[in-house]
C-alpha atoms as a PDB file:
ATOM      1  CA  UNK A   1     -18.639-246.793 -88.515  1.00  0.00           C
ATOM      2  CA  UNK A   2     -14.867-247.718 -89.831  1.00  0.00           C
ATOM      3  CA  UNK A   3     -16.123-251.096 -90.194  1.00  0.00           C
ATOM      4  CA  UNK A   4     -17.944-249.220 -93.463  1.00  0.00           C
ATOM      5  CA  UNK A   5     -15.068-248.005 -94.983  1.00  0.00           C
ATOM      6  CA  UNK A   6     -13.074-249.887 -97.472  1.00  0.00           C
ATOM      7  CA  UNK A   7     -10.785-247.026 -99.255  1.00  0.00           C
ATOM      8  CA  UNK A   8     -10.988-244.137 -97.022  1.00  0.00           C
ATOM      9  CA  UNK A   9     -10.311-241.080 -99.332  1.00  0.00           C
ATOM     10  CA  UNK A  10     -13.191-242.337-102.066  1.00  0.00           C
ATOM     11  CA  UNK A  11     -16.259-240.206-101.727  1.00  0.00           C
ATOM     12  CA  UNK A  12     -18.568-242.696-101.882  1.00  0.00           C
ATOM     13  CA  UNK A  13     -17.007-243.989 -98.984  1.00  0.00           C
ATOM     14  CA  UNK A  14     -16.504-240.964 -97.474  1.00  0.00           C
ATOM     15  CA  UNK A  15     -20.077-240.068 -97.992  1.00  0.00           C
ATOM     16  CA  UNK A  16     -21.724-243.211 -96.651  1.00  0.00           C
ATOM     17  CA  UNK A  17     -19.122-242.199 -93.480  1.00  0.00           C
ATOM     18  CA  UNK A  18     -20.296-238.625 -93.207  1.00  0.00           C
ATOM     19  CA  UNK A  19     -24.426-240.312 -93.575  1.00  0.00           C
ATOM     20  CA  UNK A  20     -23.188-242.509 -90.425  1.00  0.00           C
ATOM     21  CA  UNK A  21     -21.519-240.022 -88.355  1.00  0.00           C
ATOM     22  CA  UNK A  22     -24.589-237.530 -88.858  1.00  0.00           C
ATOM     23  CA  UNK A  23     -27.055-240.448 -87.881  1.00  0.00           C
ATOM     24  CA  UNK A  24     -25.036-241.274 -85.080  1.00  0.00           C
ATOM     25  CA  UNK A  25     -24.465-237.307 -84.001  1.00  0.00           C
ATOM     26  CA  UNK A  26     -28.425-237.385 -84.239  1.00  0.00           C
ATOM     27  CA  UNK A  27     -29.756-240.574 -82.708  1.00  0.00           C
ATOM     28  CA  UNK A  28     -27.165-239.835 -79.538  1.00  0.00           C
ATOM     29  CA  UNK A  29     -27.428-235.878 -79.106  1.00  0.00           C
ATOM     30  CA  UNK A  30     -27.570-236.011 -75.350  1.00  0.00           C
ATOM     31  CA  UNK A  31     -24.457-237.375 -75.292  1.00  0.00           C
ATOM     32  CA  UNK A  32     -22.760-234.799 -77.445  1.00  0.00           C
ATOM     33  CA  UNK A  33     -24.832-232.580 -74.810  1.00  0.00           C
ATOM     34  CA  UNK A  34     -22.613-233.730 -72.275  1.00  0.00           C
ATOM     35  CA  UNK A  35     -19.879-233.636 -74.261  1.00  0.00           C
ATOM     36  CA  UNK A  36     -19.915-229.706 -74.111  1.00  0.00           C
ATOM     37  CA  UNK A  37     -20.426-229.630 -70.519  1.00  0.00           C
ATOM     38  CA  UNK A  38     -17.318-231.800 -69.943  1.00  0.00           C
ATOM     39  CA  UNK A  39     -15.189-229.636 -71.942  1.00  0.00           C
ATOM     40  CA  UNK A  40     -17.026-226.060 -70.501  1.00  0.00           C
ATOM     41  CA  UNK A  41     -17.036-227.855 -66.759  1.00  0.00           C
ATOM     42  CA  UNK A  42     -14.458-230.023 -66.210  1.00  0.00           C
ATOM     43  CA  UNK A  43     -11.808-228.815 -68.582  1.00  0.00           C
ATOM     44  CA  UNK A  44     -12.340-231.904 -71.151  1.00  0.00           C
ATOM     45  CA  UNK A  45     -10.762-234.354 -68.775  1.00  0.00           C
ATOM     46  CA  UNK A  46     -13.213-236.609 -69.532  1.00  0.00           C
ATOM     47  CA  UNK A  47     -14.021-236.839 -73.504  1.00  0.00           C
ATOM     48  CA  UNK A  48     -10.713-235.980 -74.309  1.00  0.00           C
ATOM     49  CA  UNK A  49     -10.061-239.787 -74.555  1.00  0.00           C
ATOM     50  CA  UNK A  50     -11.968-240.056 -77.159  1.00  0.00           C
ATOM     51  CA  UNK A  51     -10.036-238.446 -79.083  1.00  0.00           C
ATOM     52  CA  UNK A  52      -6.406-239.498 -77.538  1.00  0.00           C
ATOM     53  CA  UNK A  53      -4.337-240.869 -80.139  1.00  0.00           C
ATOM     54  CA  UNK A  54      -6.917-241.264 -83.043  1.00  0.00           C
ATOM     55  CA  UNK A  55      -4.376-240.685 -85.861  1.00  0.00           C
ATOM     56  CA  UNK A  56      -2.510-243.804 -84.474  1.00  0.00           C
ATOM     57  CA  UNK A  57      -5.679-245.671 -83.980  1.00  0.00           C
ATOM     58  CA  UNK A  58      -6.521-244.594 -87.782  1.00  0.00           C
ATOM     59  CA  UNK A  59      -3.430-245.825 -89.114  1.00  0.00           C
ATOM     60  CA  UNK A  60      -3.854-248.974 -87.324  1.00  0.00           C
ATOM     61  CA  UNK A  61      -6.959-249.762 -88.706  1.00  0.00           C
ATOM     62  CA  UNK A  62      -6.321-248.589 -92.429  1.00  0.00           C
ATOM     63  CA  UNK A  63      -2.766-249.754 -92.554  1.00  0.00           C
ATOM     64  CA  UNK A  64      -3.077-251.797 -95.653  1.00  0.00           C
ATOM     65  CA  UNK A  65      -5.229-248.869 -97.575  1.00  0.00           C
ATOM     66  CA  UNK A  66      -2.622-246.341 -96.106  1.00  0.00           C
ATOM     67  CA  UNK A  67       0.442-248.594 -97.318  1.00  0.00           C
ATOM     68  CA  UNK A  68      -0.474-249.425-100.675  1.00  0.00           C
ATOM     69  CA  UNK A  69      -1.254-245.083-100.835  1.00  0.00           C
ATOM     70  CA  UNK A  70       2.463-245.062-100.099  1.00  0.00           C
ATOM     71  CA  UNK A  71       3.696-247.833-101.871  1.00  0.00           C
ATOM     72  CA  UNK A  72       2.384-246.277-105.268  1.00  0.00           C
ATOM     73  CA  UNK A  73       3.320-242.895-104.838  1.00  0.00           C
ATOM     74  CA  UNK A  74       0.210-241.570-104.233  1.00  0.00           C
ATOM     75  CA  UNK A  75       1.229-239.377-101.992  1.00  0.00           C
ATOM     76  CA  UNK A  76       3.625-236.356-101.548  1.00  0.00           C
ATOM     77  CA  UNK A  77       6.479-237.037-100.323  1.00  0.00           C
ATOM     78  CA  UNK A  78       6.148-236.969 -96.126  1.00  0.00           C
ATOM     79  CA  UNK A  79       2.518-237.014 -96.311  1.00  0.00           C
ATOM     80  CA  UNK A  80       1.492-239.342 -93.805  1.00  0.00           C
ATOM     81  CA  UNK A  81      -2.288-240.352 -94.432  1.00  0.00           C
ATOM     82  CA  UNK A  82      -3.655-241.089 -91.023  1.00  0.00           C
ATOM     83  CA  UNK A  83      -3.226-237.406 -90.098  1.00  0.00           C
ATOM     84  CA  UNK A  84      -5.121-236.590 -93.493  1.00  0.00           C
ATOM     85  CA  UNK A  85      -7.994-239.217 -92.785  1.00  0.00           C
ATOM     86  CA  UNK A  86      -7.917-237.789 -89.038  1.00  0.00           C
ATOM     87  CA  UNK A  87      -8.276-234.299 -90.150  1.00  0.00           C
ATOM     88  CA  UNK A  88     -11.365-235.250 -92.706  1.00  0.00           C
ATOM     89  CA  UNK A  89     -12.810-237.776 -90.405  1.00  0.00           C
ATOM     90  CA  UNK A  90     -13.266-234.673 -87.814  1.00  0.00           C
ATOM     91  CA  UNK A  91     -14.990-232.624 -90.033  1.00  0.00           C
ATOM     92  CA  UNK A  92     -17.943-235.026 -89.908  1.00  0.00           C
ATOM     93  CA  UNK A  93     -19.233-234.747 -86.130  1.00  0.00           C
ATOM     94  CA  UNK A  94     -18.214-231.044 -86.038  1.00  0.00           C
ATOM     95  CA  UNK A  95     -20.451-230.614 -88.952  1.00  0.00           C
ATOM     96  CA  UNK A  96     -23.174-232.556 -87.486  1.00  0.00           C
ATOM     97  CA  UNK A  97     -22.731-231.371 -83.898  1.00  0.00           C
ATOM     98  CA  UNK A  98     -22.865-227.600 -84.722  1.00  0.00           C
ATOM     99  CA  UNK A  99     -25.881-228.448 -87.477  1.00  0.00           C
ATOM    100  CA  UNK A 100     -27.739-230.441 -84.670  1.00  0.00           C
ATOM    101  CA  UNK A 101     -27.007-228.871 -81.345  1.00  0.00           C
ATOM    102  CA  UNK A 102     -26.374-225.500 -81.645  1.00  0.00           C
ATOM    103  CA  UNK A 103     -28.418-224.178 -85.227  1.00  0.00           C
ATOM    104  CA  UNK A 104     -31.801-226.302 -83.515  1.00  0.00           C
ATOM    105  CA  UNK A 105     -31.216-225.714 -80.599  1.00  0.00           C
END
């Protein structure tokens, strides 16, 4: 799905992302299932890696978007972008997940 992104705060980008996620929240619902049984059941030992370190993983993989953000003062001053992108990219499957698993259920 990153693979799709080329500037990750544009909305077009952004909503070709969200499109993705919601296909992928869709197509793979049983998983998500489980998902919620891991984290009622088992304390979210398990999907919790997932998730482990995703701001880090973000930066890694939009370093040169999130450097030239920085480089042109696009940004206030601390901001660090991955934790933005992180924050917006999470909206997306708990959009999806609550639309798709719990309102049609």
């Amino acid at each position: 799905m990153f693979a799709q992104l080329t500037e990750p705060f544009q909305p077009d980008d952004l909503v070709r992302f969200g499109h993705a996620v919601g296909s992928l929240v869709s197509k793979h619902s049983d998983y998500w299932l489980l998902m919620y049984i891991d984290v009622l059941e088992f304390r979210n030992q398990h999907f919790r890696k997932m998730f482990d370190g995703l701001s880090k993983k973000l930066q890694k993989r939009f370093a040169d978007h999130f450097g030239e953000l920085r480089n042109t003062d696009s940004l206030c001053a601390g901001a660090d972008p991955s934790v933005a992108f992180t924050a917006a990219y999470m909206q997306f499957p708990d959009y999806f997940l609550v639309e798709r698993l719990l309102l049609r259920a």
